[in-house]
N, C-alpha and C. Protein backbone atom coordinates (compact mmCIF):
# COMPACT_ATOMS: atom_id res chain seq x y z
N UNK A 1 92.97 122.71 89.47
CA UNK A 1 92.32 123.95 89.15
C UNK A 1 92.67 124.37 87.72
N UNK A 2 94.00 124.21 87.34
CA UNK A 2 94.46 124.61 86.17
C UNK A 2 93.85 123.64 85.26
N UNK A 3 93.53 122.65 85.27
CA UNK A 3 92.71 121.83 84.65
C UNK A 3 91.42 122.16 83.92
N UNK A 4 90.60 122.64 84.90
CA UNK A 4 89.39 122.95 84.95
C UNK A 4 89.18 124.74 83.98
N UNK A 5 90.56 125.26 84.56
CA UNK A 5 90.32 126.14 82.94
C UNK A 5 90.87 126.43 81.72
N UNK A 6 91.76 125.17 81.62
CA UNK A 6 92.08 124.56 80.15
C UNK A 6 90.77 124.15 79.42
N UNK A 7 89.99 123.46 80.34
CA UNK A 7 88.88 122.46 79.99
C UNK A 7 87.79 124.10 79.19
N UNK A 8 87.19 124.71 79.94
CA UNK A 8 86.89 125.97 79.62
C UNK A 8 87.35 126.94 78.73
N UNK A 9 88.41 126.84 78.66
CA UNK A 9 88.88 127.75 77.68
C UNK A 9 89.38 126.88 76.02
N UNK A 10 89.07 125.80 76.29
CA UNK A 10 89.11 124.94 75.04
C UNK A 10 87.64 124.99 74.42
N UNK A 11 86.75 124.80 75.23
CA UNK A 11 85.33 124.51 74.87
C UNK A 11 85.21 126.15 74.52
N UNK A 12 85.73 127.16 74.86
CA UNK A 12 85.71 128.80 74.21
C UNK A 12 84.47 129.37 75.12
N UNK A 13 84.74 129.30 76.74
CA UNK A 13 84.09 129.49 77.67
C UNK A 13 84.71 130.78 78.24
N UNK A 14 84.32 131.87 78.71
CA UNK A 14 85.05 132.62 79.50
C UNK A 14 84.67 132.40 81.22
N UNK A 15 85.33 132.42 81.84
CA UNK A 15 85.50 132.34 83.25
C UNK A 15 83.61 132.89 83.83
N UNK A 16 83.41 133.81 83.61
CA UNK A 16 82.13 134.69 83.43
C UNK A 16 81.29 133.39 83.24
N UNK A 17 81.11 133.39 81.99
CA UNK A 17 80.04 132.32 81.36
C UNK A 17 80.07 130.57 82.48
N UNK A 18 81.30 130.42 82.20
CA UNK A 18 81.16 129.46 83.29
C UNK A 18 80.41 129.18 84.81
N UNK A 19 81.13 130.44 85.41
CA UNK A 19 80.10 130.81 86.82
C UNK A 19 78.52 130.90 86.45
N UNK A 20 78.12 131.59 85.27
CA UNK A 20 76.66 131.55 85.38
C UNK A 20 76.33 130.42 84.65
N UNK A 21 76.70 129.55 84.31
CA UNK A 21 76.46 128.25 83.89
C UNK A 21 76.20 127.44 85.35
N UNK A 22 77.46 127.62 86.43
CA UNK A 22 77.27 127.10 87.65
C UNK A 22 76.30 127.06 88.32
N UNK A 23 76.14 128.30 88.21
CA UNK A 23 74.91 129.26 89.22
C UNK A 23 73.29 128.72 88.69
N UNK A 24 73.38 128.63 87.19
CA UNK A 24 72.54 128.03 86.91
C UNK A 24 71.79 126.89 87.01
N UNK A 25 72.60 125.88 86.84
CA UNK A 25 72.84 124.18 87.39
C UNK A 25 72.47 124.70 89.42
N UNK A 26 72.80 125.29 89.92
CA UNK A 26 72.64 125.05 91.49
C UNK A 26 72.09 125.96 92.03
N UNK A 27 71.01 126.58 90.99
CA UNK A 27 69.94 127.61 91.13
C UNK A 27 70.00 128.68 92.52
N UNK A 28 71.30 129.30 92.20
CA UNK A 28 71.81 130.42 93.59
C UNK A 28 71.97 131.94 91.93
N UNK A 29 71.55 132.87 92.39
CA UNK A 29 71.78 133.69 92.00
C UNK A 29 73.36 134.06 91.83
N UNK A 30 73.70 134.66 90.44
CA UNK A 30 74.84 135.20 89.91
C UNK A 30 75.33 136.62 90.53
N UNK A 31 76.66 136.66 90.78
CA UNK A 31 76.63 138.32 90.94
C UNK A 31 78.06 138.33 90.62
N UNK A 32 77.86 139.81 90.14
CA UNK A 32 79.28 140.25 89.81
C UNK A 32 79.42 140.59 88.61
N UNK A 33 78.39 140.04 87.88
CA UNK A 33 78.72 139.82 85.81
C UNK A 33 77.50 140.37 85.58
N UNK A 34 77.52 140.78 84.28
CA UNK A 34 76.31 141.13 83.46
C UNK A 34 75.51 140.51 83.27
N UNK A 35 74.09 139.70 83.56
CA UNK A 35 73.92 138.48 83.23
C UNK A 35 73.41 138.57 81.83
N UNK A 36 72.87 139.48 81.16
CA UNK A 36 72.04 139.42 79.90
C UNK A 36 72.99 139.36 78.87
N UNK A 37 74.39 140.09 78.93
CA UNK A 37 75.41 139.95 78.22
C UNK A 37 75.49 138.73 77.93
N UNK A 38 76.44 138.03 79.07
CA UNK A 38 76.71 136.37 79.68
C UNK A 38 75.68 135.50 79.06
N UNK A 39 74.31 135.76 78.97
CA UNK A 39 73.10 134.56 78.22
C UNK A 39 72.98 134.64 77.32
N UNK A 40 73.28 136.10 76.68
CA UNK A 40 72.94 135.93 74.94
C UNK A 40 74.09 135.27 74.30
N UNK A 41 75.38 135.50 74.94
CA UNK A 41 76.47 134.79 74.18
C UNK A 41 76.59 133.22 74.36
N UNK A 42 75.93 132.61 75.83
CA UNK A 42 75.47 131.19 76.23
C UNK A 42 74.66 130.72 74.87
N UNK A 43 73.47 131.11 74.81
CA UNK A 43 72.58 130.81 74.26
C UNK A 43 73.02 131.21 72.80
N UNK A 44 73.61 132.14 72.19
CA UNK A 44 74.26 131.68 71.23
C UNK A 44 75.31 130.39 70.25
N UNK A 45 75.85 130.49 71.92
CA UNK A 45 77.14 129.27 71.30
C UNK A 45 76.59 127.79 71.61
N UNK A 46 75.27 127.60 72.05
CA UNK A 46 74.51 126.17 72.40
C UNK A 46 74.71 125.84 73.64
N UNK A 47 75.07 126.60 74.63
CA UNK A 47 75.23 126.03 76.06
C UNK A 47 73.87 126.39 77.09
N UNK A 48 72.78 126.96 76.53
CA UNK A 48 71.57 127.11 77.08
C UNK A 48 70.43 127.04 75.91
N UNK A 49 69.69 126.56 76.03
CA UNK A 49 68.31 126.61 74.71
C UNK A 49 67.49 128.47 75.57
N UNK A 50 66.62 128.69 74.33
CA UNK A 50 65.61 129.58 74.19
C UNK A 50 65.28 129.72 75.56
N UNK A 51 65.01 128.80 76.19
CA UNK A 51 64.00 128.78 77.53
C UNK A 51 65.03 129.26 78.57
N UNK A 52 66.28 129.32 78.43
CA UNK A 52 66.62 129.56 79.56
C UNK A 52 67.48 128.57 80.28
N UNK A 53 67.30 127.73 79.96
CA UNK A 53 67.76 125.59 80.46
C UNK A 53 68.75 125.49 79.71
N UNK A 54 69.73 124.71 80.76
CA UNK A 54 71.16 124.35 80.27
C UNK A 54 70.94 123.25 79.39
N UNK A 55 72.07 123.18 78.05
CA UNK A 55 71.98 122.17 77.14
C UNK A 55 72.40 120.90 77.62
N UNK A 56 72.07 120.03 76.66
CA UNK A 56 73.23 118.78 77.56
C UNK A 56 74.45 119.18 77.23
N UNK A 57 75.19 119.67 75.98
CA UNK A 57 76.57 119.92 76.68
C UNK A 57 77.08 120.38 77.99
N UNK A 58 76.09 121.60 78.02
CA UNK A 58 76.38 122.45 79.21
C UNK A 58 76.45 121.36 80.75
N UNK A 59 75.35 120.62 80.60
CA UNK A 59 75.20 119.55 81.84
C UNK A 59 76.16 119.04 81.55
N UNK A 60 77.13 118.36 80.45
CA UNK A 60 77.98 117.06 80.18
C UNK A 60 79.40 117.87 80.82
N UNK A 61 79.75 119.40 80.68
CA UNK A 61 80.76 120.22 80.65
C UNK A 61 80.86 120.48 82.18
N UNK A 62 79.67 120.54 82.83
CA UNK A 62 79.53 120.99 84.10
C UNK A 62 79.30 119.72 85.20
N UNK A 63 79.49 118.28 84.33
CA UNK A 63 79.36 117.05 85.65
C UNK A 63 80.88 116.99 85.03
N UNK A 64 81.91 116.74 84.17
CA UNK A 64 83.09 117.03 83.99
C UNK A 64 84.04 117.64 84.72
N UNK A 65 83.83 118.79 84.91
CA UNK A 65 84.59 119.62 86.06
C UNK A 65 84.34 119.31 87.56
N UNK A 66 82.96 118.91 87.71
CA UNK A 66 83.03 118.66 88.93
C UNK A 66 83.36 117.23 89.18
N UNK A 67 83.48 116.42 88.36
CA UNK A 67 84.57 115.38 88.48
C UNK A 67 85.83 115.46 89.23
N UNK A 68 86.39 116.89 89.22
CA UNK A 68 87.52 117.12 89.17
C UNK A 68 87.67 117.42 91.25
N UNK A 69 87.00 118.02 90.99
CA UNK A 69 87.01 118.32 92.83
C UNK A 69 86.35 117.45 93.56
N UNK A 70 86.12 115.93 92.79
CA UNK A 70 85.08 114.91 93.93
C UNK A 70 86.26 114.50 94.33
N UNK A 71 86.36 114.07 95.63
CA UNK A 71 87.49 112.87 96.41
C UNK A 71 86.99 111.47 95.94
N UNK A 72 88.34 110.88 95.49
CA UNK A 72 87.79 109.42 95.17
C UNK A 72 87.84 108.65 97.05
N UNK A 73 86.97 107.98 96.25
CA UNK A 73 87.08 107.39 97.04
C UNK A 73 88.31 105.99 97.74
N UNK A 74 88.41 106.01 99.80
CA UNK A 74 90.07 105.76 99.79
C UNK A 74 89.85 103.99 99.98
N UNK A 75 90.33 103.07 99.31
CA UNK A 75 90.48 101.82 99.22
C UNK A 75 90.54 101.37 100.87
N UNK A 76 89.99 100.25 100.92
CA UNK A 76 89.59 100.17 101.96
C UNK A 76 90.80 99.01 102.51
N UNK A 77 90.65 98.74 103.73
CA UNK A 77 92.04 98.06 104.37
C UNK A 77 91.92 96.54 103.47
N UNK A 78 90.37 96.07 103.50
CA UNK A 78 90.42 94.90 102.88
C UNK A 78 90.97 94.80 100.88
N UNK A 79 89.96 95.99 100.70
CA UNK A 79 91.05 95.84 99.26
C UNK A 79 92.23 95.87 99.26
N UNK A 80 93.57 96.73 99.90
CA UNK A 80 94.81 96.72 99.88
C UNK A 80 95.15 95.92 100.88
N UNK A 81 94.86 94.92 101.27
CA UNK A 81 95.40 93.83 102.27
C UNK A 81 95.31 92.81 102.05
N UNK A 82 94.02 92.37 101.40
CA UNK A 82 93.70 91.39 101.11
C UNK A 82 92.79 90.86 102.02
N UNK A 83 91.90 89.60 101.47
CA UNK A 83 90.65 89.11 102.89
C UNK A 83 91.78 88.31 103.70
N UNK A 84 92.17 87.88 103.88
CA UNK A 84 92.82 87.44 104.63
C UNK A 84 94.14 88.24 105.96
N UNK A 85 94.20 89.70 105.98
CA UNK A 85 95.21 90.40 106.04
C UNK A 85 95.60 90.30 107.72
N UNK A 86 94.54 89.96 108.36
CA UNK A 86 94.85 89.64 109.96
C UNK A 86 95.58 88.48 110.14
N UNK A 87 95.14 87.52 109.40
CA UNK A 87 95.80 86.18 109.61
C UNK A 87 96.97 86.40 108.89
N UNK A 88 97.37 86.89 107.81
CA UNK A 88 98.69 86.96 107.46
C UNK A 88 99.84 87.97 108.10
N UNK A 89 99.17 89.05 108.86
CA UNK A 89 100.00 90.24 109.60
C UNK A 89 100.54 89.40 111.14
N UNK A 90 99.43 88.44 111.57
CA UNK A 90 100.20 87.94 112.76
C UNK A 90 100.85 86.83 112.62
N UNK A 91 100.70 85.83 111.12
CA UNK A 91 101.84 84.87 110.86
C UNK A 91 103.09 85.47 110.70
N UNK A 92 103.20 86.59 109.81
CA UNK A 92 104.00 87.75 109.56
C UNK A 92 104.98 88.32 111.25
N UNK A 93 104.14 88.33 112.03
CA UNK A 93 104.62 89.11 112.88
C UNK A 93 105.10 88.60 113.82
N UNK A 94 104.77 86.97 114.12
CA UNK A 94 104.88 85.98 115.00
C UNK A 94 106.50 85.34 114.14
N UNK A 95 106.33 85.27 113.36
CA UNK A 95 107.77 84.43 112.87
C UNK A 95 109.10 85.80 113.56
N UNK A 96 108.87 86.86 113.45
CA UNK A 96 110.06 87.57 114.36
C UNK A 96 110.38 87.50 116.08
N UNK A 97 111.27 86.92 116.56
CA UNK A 97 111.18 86.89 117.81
C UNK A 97 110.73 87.88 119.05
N UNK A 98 110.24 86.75 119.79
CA UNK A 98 109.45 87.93 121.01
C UNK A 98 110.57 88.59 122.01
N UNK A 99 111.87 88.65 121.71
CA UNK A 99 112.52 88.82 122.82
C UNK A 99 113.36 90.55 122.05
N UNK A 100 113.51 90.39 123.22
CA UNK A 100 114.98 92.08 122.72
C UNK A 100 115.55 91.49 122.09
N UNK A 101 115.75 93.06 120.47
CA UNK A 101 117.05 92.73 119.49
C UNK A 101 118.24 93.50 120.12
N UNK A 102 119.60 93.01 119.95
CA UNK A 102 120.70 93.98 120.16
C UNK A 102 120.45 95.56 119.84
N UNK A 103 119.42 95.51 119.23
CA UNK A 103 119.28 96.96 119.15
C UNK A 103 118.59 97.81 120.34
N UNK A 104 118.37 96.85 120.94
CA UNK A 104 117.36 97.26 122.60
C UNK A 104 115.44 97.06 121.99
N UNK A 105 115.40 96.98 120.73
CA UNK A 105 113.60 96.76 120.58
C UNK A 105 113.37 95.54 120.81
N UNK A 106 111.95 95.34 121.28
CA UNK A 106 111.50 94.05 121.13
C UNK A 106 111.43 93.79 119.14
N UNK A 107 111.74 92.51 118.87
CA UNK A 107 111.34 92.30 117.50
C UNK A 107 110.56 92.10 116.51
N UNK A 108 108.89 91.88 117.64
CA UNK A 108 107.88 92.27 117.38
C UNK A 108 106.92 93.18 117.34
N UNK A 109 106.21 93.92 116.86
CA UNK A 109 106.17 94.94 116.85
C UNK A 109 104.44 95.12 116.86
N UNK A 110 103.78 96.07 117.60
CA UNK A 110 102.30 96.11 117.67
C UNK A 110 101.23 95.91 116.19
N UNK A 111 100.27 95.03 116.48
CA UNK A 111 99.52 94.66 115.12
C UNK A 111 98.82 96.03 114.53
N UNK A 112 98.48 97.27 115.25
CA UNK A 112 98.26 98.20 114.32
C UNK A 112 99.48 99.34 113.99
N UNK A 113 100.17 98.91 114.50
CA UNK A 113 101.66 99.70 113.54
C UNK A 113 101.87 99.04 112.27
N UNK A 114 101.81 97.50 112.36
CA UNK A 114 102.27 96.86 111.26
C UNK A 114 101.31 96.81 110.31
N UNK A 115 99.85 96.86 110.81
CA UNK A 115 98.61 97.17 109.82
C UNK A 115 98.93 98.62 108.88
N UNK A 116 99.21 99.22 109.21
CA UNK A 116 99.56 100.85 108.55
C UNK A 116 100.64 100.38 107.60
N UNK A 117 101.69 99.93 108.31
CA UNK A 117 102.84 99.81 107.73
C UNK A 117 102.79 98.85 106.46
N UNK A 118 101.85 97.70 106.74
CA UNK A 118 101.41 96.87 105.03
C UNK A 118 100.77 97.91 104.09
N UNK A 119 99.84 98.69 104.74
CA UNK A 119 98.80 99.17 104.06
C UNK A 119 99.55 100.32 103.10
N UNK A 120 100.78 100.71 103.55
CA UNK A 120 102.13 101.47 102.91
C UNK A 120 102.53 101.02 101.41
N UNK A 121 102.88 99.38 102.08
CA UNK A 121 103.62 98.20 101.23
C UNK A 121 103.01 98.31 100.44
N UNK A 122 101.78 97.72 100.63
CA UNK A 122 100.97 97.50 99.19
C UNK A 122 99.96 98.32 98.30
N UNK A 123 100.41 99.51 98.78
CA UNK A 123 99.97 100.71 98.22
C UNK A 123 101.34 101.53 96.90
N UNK A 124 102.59 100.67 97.55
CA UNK A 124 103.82 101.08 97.00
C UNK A 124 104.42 100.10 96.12
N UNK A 125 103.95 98.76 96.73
CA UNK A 125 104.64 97.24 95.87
C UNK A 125 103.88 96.60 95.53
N UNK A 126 104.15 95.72 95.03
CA UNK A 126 103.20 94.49 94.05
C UNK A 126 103.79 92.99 94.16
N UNK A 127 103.47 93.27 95.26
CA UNK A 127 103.85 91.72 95.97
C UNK A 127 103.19 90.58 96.36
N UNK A 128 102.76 89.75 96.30
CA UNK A 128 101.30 88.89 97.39
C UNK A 128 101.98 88.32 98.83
N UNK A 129 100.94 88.30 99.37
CA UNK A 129 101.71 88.05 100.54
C UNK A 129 102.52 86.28 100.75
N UNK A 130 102.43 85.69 99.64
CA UNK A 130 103.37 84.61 99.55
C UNK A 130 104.49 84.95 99.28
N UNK A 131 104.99 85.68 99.08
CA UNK A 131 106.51 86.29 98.37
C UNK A 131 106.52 87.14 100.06
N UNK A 132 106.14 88.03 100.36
CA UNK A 132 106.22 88.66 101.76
C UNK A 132 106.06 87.82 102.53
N UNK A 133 105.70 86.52 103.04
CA UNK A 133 106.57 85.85 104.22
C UNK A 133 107.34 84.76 103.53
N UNK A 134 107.55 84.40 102.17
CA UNK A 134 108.84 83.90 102.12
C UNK A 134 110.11 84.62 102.10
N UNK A 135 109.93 86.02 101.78
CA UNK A 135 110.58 86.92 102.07
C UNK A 135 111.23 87.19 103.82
N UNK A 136 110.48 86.98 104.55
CA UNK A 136 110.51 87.55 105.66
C UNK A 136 111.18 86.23 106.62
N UNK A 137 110.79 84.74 106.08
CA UNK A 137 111.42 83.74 106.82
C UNK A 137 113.32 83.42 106.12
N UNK A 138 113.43 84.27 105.25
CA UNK A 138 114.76 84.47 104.34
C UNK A 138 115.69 85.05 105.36
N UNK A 139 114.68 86.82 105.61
CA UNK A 139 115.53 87.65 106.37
C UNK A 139 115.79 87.04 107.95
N UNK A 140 114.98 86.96 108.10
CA UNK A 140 114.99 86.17 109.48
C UNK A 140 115.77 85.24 110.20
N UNK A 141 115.74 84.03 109.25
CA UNK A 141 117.00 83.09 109.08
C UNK A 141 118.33 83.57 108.93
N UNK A 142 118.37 84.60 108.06
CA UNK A 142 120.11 85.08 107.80
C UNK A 142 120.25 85.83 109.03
N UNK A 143 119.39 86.27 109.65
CA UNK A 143 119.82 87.06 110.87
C UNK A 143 120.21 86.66 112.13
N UNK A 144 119.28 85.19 112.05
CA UNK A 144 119.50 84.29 112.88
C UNK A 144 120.64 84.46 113.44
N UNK A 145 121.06 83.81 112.22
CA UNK A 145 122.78 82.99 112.31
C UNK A 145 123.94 83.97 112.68
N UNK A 146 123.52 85.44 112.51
CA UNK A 146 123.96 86.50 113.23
C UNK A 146 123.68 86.83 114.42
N UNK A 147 122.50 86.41 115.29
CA UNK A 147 122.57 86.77 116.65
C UNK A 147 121.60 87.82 116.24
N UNK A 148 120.84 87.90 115.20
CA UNK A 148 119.93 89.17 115.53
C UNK A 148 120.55 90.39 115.47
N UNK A 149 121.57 90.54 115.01
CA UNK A 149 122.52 91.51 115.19
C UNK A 149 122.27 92.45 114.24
N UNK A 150 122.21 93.72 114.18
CA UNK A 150 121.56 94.80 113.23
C UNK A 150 120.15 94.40 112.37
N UNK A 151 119.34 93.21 112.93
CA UNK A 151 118.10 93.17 112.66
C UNK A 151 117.24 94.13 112.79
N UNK A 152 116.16 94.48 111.89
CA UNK A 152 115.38 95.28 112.29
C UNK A 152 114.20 94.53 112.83
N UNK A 153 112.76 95.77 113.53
CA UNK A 153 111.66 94.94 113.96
C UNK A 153 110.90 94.56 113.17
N UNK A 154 109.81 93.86 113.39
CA UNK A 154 109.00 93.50 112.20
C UNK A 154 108.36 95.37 111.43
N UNK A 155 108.15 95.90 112.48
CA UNK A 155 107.71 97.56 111.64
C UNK A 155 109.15 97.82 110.49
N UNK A 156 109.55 98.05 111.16
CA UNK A 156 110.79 98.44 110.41
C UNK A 156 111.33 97.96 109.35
N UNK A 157 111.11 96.50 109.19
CA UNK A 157 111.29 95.87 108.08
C UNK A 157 110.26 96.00 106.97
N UNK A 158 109.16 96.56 107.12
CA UNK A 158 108.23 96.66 105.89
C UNK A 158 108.55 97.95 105.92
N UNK A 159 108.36 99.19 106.71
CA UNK A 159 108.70 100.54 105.92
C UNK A 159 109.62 101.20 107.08
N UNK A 160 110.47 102.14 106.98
CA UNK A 160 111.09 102.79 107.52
C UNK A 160 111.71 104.06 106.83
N UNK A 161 111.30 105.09 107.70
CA UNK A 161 111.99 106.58 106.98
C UNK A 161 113.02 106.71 107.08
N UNK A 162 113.72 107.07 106.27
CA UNK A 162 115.26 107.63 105.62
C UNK A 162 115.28 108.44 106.07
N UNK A 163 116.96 109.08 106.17
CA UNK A 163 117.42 110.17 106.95
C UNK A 163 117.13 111.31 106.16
N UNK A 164 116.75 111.38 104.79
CA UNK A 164 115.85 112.35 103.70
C UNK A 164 114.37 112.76 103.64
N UNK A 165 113.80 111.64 104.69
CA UNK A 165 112.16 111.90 104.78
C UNK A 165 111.78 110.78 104.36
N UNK A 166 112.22 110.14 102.91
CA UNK A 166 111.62 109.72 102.20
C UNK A 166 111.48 108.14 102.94
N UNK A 167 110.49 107.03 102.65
CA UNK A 167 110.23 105.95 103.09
C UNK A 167 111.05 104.80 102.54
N UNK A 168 111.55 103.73 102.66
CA UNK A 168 112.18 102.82 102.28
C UNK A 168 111.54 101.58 102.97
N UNK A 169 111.83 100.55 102.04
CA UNK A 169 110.97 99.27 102.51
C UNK A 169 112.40 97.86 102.80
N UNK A 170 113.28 97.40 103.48
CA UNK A 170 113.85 96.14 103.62
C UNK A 170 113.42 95.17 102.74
N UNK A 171 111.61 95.11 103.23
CA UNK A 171 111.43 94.03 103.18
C UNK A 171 110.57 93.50 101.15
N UNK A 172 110.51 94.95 100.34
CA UNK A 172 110.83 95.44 99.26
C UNK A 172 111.73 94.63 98.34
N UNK A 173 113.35 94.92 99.11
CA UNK A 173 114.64 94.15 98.34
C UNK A 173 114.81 92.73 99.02
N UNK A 174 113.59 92.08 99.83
CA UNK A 174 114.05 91.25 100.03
C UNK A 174 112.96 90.19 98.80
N UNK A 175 111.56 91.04 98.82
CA UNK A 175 111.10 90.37 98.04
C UNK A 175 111.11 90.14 96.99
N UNK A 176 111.75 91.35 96.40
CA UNK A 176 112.59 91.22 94.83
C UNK A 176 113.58 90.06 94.59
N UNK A 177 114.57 89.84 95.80
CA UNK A 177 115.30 88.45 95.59
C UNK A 177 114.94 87.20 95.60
N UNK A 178 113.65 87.38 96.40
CA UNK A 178 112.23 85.99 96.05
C UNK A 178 111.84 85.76 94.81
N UNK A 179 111.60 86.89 94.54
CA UNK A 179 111.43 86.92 92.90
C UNK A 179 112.08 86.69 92.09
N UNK A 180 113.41 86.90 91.63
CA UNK A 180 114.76 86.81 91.47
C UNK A 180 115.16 85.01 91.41
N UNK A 181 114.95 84.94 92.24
CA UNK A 181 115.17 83.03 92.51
C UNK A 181 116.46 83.00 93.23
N UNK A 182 116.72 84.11 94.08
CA UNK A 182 117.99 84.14 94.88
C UNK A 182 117.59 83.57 96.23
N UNK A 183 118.34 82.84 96.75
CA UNK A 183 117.90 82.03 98.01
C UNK A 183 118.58 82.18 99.26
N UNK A 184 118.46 81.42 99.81
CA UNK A 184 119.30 81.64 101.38
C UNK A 184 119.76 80.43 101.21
N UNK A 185 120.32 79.69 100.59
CA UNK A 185 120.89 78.70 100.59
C UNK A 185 122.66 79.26 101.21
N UNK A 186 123.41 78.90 101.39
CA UNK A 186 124.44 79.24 102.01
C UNK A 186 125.48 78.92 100.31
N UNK A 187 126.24 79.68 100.45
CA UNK A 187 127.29 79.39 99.19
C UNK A 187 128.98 78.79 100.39
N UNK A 188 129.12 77.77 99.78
CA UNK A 188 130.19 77.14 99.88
C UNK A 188 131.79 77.64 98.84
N UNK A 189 132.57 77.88 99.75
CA UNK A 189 133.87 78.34 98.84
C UNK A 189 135.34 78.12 99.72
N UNK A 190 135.68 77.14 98.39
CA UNK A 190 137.09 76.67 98.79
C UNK A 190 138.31 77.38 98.62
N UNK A 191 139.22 77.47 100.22
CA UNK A 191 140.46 77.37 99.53
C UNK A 191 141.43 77.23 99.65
N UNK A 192 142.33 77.37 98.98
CA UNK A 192 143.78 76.88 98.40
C UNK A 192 144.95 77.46 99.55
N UNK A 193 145.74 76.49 99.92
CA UNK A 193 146.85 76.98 100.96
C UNK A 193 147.84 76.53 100.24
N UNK A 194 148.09 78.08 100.17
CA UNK A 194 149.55 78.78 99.43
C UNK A 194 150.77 78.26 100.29
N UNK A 195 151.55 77.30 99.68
CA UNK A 195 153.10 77.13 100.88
C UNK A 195 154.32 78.23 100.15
């Protein structure tokens, strides 16, 4: 809103003049203002000709603002998913086991929870989904070898709310270490017995 009368008050519009500029463009009668006042100073400063008819500034000033209050339009599941996003959400979702984690959840988790929950991801990260399931067969594996033990589910691992509100992603810092060139390779370390 504050926008829209910076925009106006730069072009040396008063609030007044504007509305009957509106009113004009969407041919509903004005009320409230003077109108003969309001047109001679229009039609002075070039925002209406002789006849009465808005200038093209006036049209260029008045599809401008209403720029401002259109809703863009919301990206659709296939743009932020990708064409492929079914087949990759249940390769995705199938590599976590079907059984109870120590945490009492199953570790798979329903395909339209996890649909939302990408549609989060990649609204927030910049990842392809080759880095997100090499990512995800990383975490998986290290958890393995733990018993599943403080694993999360497949939901949970792409987004989960913080005890602040705010959202956090696992599977985020895992893909950063994909990126990174950090691996799951196991590190080996020797040592020394002290007599």
């Amino acid at each position: 809103m504050r926008e829209m009368f910076d925009l106006i008050t730069k072009e040396g519009l008063t609030p007044n003049q504007f509305y009957l500029l509106f009113c004009m463009q969407s041919k509903v009668q004005s009320v409230g203002i003077n109108i003969h006042q309001e047109l001679r100073a229009l039609e002075i400063e070039g925002w209406i000709t002789a006849k009465r008819e808005l200038s093209e500034k006036a049209v260029s000033l008045l599809q401008d603002i209403e720029s401002y209050f259109t809703k863009s339009k919301k990206k659709t599941n296939r743009v932020i998913l990708g064409e492929d996003a079914k087949s990759n959400i249940d390769t995705y979702n199938n590599m976590f086991p079907t059984k109870k984690l120590p945490s009492g959840k199953y570790g798979r988790s329903a395909i339209n929870n996890l649909e939302s929950a990408f549609k989060w991801f990649f609204q927030n990260h910049n990842y392809p989904w080759k880095t997100v399931l090499e990512a995800t067969v990383m975490y998986i594996n290290e958890y393995e070898k733990k018993n599943y033990l403080y694993m999360q589910t497949s939901q949970y691992f792409i987004r989960k709310q913080q005890a602040d509100k705010s959202w956090g992603s696992e599977l985020a810092n895992w893909c950063a270490a994909v990126e990174n060139g950090d691996t799951d390779e196991e590190e080996y370390f020797f040592k020394e017995k002290v007599l």
